[in-house]
Protein backbone atom coordinates (compact mmCIF):
# COMPACT_ATOMS: atom_id res chain seq x y z
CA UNK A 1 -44.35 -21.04 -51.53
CA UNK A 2 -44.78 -23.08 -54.86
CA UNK A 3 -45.79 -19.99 -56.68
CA UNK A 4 -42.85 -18.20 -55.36
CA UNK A 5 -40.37 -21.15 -56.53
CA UNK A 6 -42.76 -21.90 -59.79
CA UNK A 7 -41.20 -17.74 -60.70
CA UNK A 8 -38.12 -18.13 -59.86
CA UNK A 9 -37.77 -21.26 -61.71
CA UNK A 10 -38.87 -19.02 -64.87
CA UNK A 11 -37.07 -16.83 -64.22
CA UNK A 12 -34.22 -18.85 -64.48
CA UNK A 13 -35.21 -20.53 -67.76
CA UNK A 14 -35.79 -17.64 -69.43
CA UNK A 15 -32.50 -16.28 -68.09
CA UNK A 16 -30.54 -18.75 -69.35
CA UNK A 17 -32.56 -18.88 -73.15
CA UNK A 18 -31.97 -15.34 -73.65
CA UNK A 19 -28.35 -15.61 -72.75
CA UNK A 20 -28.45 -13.95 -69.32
CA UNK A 21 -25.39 -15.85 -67.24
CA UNK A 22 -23.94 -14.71 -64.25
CA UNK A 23 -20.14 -15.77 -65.34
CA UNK A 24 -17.11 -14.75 -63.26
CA UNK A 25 -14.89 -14.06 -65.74
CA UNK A 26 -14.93 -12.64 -68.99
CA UNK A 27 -12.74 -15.24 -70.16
CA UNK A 28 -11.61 -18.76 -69.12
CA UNK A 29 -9.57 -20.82 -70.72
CA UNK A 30 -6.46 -23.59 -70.03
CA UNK A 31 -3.83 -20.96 -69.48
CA UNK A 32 -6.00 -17.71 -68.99
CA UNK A 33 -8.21 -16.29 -66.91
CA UNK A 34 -9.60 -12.72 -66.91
CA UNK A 35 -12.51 -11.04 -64.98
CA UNK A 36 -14.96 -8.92 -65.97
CA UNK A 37 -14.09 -5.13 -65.47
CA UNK A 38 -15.45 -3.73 -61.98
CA UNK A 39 -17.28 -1.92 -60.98
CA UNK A 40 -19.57 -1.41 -63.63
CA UNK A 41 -21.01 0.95 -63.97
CA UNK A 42 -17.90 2.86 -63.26
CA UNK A 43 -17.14 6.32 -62.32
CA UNK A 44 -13.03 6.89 -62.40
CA UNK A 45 -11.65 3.62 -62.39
CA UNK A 46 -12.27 0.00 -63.52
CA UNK A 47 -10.35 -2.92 -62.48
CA UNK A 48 -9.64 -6.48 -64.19
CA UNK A 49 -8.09 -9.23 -62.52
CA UNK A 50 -6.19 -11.39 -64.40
CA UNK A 51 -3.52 -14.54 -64.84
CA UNK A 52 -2.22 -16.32 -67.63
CA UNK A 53 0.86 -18.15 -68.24
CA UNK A 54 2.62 -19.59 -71.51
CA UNK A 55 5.15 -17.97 -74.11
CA UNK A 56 4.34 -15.51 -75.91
CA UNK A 57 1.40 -14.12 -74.80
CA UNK A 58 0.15 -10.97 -75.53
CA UNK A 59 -2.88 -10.28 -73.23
CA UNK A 60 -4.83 -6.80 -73.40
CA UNK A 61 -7.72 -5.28 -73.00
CA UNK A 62 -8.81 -2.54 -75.71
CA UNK A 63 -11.84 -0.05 -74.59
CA UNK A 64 -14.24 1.53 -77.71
CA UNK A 65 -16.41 4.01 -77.61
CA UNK A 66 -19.91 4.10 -79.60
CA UNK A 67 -18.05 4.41 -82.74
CA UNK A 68 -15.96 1.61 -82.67
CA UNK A 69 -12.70 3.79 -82.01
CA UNK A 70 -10.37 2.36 -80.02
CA UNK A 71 -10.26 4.85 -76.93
CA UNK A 72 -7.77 3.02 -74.53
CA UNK A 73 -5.68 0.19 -75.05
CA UNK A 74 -4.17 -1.99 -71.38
CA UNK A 75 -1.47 -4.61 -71.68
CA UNK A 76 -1.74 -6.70 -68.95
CA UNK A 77 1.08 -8.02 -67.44
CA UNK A 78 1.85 -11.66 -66.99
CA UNK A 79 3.81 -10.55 -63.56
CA UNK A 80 0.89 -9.35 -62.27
CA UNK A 81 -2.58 -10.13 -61.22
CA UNK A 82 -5.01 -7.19 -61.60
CA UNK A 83 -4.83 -3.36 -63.31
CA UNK A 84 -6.66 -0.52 -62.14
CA UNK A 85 -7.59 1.47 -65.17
CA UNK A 86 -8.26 5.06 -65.28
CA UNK A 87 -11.36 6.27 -66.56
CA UNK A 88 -11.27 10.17 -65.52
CA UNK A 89 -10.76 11.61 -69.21
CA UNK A 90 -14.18 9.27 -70.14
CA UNK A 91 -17.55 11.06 -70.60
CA UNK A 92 -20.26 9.58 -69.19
CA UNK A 93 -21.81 6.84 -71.46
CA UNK A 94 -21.82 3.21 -72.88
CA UNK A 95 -18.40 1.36 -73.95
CA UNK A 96 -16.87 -1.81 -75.20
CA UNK A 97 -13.99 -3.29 -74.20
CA UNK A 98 -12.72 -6.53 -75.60
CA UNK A 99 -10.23 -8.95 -74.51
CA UNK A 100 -7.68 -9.57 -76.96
CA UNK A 101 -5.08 -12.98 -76.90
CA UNK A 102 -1.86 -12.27 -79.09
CA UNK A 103 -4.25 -9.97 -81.00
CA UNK A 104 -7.12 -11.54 -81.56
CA UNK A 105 -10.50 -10.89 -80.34
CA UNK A 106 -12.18 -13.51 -77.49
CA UNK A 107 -14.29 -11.67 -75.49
CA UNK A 108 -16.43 -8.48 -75.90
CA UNK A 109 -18.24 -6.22 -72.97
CA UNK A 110 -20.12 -3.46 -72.21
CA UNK A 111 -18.80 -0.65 -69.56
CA UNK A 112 -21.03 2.20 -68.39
CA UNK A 113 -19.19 5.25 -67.27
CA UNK A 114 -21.70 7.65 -65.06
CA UNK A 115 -19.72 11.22 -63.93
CA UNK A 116 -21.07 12.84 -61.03
């Protein structure tokens, strides 16, 4: 048993050292929260949930392919609370998508997109 939570423990460490966090949301912050896109990977669809208030917010999430082109843009709504985002015209492969706040970068991902 002490072996057993001796690895874990280690596993833990080294988790956290190397930057390996099990967050809930991609961002968090006094007015904003948004999750991580889900499922991921992700096959037609990804979803974020989201809410933010204040004035003049302009919340969205842009998606890039390996090139750094922008491939889809989402505004997200303040009147809502989650988007469902198409993925069908994606080939299968690795993206980023980024959270941007009244156009400026705060958070960057990585979304895997596997066709069948």
């Amino acid at each position: 048993m002490k072996i057993v939570l001796r690895h874990i423990t280690l596993i833990l460490v080294l988790a956290t050292l190397f930057g390996f966090k099990n967050e809930p949301y991609l961002f968090q912050g006094d007015r904003i929260f948004v999750s991580h896109l889900y499922p991921n990977p992700a096959v037609d669809f990804a979803q974020v949930d989201y809410q933010f208030s204040g004035n003049n917010q302009e919340v969205k999430i842009a998606i890039y392919n390996v090139l750094g082109q922008v491939v889809k843009e989402i505004d997200l709504d303040k009147d809502d609370r989650s988007v469902k985002i198409s993925l069908r015209e994606f080939n299968s492969g690795l993206y980023m998508y980024q959270l941007l706040v009244d156009g400026k970068p705060v958070a960057t991902k990585k979304l895997m997109v596997r066709k069948q």
